[in-house]
Protein backbone atom coordinates (compact mmCIF):
# COMPACT_ATOMS: atom_id res chain seq x y z
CA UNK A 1 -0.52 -39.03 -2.13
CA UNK A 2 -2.79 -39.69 -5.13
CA UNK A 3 -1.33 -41.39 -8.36
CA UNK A 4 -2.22 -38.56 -10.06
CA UNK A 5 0.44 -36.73 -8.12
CA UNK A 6 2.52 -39.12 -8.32
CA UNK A 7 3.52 -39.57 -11.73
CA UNK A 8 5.85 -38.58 -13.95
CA UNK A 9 4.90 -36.67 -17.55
CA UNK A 10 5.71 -38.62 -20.53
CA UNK A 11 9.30 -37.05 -21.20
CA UNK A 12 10.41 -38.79 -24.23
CA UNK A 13 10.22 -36.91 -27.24
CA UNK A 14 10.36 -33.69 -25.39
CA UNK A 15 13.89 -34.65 -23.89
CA UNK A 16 15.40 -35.50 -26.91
CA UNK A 17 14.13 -32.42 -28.54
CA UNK A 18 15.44 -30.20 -25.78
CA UNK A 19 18.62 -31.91 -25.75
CA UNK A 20 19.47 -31.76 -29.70
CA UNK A 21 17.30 -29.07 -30.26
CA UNK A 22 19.56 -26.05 -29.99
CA UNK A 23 22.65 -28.46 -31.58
CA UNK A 24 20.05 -28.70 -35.02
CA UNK A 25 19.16 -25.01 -35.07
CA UNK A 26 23.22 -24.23 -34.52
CA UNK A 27 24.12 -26.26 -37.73
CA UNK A 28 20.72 -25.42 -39.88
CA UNK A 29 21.71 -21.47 -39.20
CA UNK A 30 25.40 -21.95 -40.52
CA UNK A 31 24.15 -23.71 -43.22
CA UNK A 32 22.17 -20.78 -44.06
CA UNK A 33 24.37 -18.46 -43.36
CA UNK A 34 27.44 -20.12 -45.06
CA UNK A 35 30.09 -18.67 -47.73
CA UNK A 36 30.36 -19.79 -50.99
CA UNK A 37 34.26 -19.91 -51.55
CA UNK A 38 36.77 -18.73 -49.55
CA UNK A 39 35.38 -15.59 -48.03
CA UNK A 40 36.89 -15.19 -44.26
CA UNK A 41 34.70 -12.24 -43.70
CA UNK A 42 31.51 -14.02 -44.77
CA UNK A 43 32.57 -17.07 -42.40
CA UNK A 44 33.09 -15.33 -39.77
CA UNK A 45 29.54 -13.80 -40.13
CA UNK A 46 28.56 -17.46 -40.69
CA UNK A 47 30.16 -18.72 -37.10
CA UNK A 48 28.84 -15.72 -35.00
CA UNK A 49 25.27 -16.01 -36.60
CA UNK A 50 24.98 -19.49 -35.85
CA UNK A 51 26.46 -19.60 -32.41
CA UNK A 52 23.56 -17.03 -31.41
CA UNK A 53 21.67 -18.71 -32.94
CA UNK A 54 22.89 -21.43 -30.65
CA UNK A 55 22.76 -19.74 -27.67
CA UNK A 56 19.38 -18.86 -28.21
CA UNK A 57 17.98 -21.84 -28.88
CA UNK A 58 19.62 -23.20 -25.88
CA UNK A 59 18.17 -20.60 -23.95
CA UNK A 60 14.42 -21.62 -25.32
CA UNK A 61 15.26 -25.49 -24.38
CA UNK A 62 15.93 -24.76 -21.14
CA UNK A 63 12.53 -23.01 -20.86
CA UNK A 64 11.10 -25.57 -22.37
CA UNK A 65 12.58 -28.17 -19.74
CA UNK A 66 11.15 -26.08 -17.21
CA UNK A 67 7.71 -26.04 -18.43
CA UNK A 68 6.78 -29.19 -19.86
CA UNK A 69 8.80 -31.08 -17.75
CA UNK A 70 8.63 -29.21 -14.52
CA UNK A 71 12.04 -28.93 -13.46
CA UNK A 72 15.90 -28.62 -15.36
CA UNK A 73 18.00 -31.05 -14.70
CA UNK A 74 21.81 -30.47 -13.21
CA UNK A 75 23.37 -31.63 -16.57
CA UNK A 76 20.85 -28.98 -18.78
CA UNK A 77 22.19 -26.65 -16.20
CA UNK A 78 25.18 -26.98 -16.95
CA UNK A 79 25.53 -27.65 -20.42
CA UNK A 80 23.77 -24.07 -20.89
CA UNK A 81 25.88 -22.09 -18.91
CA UNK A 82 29.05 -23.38 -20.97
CA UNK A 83 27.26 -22.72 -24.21
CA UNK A 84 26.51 -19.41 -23.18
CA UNK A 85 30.12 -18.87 -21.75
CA UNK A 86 31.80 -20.48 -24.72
CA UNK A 87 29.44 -19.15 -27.39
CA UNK A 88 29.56 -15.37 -25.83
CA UNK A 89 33.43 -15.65 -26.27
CA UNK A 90 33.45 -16.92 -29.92
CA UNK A 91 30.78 -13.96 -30.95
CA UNK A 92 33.30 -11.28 -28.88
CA UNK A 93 36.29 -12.48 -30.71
CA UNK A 94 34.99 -14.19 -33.65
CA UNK A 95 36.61 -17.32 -33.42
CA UNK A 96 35.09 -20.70 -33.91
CA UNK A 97 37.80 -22.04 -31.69
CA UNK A 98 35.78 -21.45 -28.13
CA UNK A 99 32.46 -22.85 -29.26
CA UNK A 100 34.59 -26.04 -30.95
CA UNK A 101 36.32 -26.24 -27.20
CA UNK A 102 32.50 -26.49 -25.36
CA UNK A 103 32.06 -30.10 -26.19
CA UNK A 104 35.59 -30.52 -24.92
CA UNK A 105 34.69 -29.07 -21.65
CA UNK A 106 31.53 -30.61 -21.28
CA UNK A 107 32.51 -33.94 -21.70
CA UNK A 108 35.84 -33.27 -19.57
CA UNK A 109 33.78 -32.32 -16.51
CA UNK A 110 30.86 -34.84 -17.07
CA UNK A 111 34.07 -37.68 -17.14
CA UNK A 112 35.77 -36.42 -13.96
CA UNK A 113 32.78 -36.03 -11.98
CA UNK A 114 31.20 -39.40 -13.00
CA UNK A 115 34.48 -41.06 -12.58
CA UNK A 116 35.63 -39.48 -9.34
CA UNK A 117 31.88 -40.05 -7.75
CA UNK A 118 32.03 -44.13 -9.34
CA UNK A 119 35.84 -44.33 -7.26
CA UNK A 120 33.80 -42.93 -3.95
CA UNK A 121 31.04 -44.94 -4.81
CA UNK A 122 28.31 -42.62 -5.63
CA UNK A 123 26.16 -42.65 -9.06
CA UNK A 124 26.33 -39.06 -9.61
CA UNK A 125 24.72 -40.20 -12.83
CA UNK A 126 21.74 -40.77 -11.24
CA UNK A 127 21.90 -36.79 -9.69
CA UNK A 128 22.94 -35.30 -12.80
CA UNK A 129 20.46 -36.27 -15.07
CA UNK A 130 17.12 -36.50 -12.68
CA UNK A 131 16.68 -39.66 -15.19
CA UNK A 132 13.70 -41.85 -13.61
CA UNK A 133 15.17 -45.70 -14.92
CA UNK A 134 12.16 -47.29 -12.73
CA UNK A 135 13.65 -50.40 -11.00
CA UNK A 136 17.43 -50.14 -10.97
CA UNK A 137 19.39 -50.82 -8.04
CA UNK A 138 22.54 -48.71 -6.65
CA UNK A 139 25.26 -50.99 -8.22
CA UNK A 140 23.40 -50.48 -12.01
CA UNK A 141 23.26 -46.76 -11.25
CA UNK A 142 27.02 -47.20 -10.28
CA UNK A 143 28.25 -48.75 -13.25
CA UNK A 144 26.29 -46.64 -15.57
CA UNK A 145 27.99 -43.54 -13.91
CA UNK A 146 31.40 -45.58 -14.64
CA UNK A 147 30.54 -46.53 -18.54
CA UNK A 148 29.08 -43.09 -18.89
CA UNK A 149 32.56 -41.59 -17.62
CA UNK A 150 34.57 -43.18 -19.72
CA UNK A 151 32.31 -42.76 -22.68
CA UNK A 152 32.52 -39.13 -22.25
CA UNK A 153 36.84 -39.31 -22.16
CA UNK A 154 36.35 -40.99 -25.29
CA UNK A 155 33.71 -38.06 -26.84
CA UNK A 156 35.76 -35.53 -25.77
CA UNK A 157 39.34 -36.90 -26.94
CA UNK A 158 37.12 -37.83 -30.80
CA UNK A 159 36.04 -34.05 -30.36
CA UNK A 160 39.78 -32.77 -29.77
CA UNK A 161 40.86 -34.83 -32.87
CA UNK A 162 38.14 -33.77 -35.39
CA UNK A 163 38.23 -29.81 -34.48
CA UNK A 164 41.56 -29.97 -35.27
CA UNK A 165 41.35 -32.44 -38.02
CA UNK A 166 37.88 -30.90 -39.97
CA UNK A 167 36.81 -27.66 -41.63
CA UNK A 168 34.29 -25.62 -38.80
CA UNK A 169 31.36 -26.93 -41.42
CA UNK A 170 32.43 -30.89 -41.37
CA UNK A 171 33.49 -30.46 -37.58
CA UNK A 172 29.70 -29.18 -36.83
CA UNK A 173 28.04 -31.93 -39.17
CA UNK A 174 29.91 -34.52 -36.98
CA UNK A 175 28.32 -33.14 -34.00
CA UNK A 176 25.05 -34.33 -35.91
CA UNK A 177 25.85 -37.51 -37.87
CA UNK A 178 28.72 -38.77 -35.63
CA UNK A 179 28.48 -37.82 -31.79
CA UNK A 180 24.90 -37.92 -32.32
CA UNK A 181 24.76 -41.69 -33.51
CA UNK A 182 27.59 -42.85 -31.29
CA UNK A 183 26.25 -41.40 -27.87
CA UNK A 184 22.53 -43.30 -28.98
CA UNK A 185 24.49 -46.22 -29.65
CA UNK A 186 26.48 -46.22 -26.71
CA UNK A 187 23.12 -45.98 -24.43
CA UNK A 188 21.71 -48.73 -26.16
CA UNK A 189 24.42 -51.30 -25.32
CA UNK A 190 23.87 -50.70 -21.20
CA UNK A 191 20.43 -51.79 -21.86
CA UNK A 192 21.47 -55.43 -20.59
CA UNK A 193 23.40 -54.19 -17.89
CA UNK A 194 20.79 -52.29 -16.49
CA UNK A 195 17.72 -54.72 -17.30
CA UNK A 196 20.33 -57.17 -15.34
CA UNK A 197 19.94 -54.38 -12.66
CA UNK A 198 16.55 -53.96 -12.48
CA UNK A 199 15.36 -51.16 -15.01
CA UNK A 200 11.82 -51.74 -15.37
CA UNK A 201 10.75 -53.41 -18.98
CA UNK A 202 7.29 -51.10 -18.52
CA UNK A 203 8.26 -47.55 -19.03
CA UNK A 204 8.79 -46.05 -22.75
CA UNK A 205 11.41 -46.82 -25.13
CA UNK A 206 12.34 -43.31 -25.65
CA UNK A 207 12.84 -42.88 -21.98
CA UNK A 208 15.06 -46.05 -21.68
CA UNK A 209 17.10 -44.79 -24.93
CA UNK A 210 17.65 -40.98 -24.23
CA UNK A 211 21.12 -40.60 -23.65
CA UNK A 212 22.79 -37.34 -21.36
CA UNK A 213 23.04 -34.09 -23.52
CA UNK A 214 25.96 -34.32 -25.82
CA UNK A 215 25.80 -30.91 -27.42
């Protein structure tokens, strides 16, 4: 087989946009859409606008994964469908509460499956994602899956706290400016663990530093 057919597309900037994409156009369309004062009715119009808005855009990434990058990976898969689920639910009843409980979800299964599949010894990780980290051996695959497990306990426990804690406006910001930061963060301190475990130093930055959908 040629090189040509052989190699990957440069996945980057496309994965991060397909990843964060529909979170963005979820808290830009509340924004717009947003009370002044205490109006429930207008809020409520705020939430369901927003959450379509959501869904849609969710919808268009996974399109977009599909296209440019030729296939969707399990965790896009997945993360869709529960936005969908989730999001149809809080536009039927009009309650913020189901869309606030996706992340929950999300991280809940992501944490059980990646911690169940480290105990058996499998990366399911490496499955999940379809992430190409040139060079790394089956123990650095395993222990990603392991830190990424408990990572995700911790996002979804932090998610728990603040959509309880935070105004539907301040809890959506922290999607943004806190789980956002932290999960970039996060991926950034297994790069020595998995340059100990072979990750190749030649492929892009971006690719090394994209970390699984946290929507």
């Amino acid at each position: 087989m040629s090189e040509v057919q052989t190699k990957k597309p440069k996945s980057g900037w496309i994965n991060v946009a397909v990843d964060y994409g529909p979170l963005l156009a979820f808290f830009l369309t509340y924004r717009y859409f947003r009370p002044d004062g205490e109006d429930i009715a207008g809020e409520i119009f705020a939430v369901v606008r927003s959450t379509g808005a959501f869904i849609a855009a969710s919808l268009v990434a996974l399109a977009i994964s599909k296209w440019r990058l030729g296939r969707i990976s399990p965790m896009l898969w997945l993360s869709t469908v529960l936005i969908v689920g989730f999001g149809t639910l809080t536009i039927y009843t009009g309650n913020e509460w189901w869309i606030q409980r996706k992340p929950t979800a999300i991280y809940t299964l992501f944490a059980v499956a990646l911690i169940v599949g480290w105990l058996s010894g499998k990366a399911l990780l490496k499955y999940l994602l379809e992430a190409a980290f040139d060079g790394l051996n089956d123990e650095g695959w395993l222990k990603l899956s392991r830190n990424w497990g408990f990572f995700f306990i911790f996002l979804a426990v932090l998610n728990e706290i603040l959509a309880n804690a935070l105004s539907f406006e301040s809890w959506l910001a922290a999607k943004l400016w806190v789980f956002l930061p932290l999960s970039f963060a996060f991926t950034f301190t297994q790069l020595p663990m998995l340059l100990k475990h072979g990750l190749s130093t030649e492929g892009s930055e971006d690719e090394k530093a994209n970390p699984p959908p946290t929507g």
